[in-house]
C-alpha atoms as a PDB file:
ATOM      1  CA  UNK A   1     202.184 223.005 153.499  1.00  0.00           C
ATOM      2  CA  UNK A   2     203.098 225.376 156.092  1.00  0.00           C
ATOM      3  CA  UNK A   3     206.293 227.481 156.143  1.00  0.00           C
ATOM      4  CA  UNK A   4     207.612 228.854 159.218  1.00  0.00           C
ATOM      5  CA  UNK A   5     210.331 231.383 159.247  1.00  0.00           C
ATOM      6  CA  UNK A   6     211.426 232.328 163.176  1.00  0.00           C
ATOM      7  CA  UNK A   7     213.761 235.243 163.808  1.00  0.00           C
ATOM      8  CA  UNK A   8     215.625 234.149 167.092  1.00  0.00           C
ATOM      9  CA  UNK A   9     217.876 237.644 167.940  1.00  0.00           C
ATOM     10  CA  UNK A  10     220.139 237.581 170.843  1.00  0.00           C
ATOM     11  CA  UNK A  11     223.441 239.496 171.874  1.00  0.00           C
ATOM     12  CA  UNK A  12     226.960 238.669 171.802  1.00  0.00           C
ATOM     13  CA  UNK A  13     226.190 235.585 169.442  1.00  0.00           C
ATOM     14  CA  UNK A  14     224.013 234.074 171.842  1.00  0.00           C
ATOM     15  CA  UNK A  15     221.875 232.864 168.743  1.00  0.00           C
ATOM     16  CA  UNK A  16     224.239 231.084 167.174  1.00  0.00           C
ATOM     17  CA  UNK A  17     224.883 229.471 170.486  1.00  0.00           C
ATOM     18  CA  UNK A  18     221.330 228.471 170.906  1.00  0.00           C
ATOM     19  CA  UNK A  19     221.449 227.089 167.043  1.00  0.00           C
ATOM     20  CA  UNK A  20     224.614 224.531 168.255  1.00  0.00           C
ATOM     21  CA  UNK A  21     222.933 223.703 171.458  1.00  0.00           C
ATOM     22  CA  UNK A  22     219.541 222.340 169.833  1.00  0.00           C
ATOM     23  CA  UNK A  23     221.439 220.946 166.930  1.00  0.00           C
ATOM     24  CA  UNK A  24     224.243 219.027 169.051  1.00  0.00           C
ATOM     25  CA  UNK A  25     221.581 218.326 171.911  1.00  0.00           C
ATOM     26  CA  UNK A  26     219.864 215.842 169.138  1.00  0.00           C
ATOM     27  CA  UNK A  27     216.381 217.934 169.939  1.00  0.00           C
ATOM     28  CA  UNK A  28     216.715 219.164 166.102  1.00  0.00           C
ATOM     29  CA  UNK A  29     216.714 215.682 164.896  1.00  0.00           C
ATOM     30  CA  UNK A  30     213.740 215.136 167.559  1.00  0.00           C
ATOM     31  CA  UNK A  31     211.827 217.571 165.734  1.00  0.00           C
ATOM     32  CA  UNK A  32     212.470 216.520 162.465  1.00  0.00           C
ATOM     33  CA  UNK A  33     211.046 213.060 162.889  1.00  0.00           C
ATOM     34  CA  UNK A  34     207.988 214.447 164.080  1.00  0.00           C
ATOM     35  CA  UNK A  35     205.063 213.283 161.987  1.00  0.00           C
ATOM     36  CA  UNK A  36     204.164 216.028 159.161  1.00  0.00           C
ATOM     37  CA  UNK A  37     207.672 217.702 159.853  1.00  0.00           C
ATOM     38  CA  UNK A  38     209.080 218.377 156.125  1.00  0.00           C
ATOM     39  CA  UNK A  39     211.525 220.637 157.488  1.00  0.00           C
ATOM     40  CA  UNK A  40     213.504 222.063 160.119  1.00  0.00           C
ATOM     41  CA  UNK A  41     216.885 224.097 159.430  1.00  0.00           C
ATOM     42  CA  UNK A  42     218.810 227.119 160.807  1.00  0.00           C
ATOM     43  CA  UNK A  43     220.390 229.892 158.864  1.00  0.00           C
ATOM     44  CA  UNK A  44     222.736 232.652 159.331  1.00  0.00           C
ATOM     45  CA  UNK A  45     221.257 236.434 157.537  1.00  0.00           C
ATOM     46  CA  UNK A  46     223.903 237.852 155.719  1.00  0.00           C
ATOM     47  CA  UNK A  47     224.082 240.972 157.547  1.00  0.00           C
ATOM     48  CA  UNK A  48     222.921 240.676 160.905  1.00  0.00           C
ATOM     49  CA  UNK A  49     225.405 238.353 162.895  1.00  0.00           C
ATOM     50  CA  UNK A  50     223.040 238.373 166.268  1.00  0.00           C
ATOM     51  CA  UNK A  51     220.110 236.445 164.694  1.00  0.00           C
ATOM     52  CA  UNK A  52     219.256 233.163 163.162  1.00  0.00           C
ATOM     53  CA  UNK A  53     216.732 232.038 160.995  1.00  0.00           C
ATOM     54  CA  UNK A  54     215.047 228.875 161.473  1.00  0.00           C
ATOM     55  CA  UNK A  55     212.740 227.850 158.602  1.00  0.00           C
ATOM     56  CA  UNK A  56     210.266 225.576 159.688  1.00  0.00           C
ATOM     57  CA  UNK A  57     207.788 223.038 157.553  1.00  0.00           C
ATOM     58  CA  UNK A  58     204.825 221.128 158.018  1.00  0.00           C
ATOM     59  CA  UNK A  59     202.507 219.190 156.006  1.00  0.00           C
ATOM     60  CA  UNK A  60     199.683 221.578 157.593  1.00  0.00           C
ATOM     61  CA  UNK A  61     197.901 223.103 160.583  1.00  0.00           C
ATOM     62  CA  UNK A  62     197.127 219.739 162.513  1.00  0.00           C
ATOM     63  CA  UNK A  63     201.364 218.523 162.372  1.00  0.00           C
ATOM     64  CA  UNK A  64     202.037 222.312 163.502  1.00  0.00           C
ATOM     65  CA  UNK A  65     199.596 222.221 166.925  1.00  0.00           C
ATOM     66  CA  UNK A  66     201.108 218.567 167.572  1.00  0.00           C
ATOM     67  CA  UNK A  67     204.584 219.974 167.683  1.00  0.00           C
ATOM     68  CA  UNK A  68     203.521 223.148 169.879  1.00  0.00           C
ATOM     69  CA  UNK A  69     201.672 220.675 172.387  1.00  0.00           C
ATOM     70  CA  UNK A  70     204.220 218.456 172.214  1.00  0.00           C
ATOM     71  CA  UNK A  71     207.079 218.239 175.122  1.00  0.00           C
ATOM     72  CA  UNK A  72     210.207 219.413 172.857  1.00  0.00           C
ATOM     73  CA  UNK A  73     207.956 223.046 172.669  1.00  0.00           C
ATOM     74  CA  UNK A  74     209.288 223.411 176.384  1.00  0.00           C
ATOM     75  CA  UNK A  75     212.752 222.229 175.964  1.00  0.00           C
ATOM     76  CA  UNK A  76     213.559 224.768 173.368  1.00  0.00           C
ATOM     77  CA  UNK A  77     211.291 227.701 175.176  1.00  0.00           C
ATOM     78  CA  UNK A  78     214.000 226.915 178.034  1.00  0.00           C
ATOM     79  CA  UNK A  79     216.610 227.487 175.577  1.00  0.00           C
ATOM     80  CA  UNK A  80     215.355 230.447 174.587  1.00  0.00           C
ATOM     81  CA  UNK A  81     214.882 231.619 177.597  1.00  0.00           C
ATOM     82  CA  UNK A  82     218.382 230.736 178.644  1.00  0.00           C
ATOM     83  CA  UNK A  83     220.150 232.523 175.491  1.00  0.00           C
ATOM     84  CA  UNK A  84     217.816 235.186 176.545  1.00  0.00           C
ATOM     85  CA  UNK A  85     216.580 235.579 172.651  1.00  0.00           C
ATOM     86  CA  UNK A  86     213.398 237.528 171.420  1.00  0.00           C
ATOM     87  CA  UNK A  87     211.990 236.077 168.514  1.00  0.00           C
ATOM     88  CA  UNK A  88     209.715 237.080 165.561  1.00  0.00           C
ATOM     89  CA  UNK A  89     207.777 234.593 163.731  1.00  0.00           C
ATOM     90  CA  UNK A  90     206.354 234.946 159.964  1.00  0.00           C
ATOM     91  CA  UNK A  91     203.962 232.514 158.798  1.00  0.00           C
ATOM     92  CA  UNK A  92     203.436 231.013 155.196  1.00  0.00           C
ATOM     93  CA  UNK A  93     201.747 229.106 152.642  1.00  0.00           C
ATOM     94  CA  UNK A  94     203.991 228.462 149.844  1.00  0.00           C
ATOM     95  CA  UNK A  95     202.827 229.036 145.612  1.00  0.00           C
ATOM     96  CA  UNK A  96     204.086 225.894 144.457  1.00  0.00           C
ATOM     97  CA  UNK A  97     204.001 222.210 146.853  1.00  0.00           C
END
């Protein structure tokens, strides 16, 4: 298993916004249907109110390049782009699966 942990940071909660937008556009449930998706959810950091953290799971490698090929990959880089958000990803393999 893969875990992904992306740092979207924006200004003037403009990460938060882009959270709501992929969650009420339905692309969040998209994603999570996704074959070797085990995981896909958003999360506020205690003490930094302009970024979210989404934390990301896949069965392994192969799932992960089928989502970044796939067409939602552009559909949230437009939202992204749109919020105007930087991002920071960190990339694991967890102890226990």
């Amino acid at each position: 298993m893969l875990v992904i942990n992306i740092y979207y940071t924006g200004k003037n909660g403009s990460a938060k916004k882009f959270a709501e937008e992929m969650t009420n556009s339905g692309v969040v449930d998209l994603v999570r249907k996704e074959e070797g998706n085990l995981g896909y959810n958003y999360f506020l950091p205690y003490k930094d109110s302009e970024t979210i953290l989404l934390i990301d799971k896949w069965e392994n490698q192969e799932a992960l390049d089928r989502h970044h090929k796939s067409e939602m990959m552009k559909t949230i880089a437009t939202l992204r782009e749109k919020y105007h958000l930087s991002m920071r990803v960190e990339q694991y393999t967890p102890l226990n699966k």
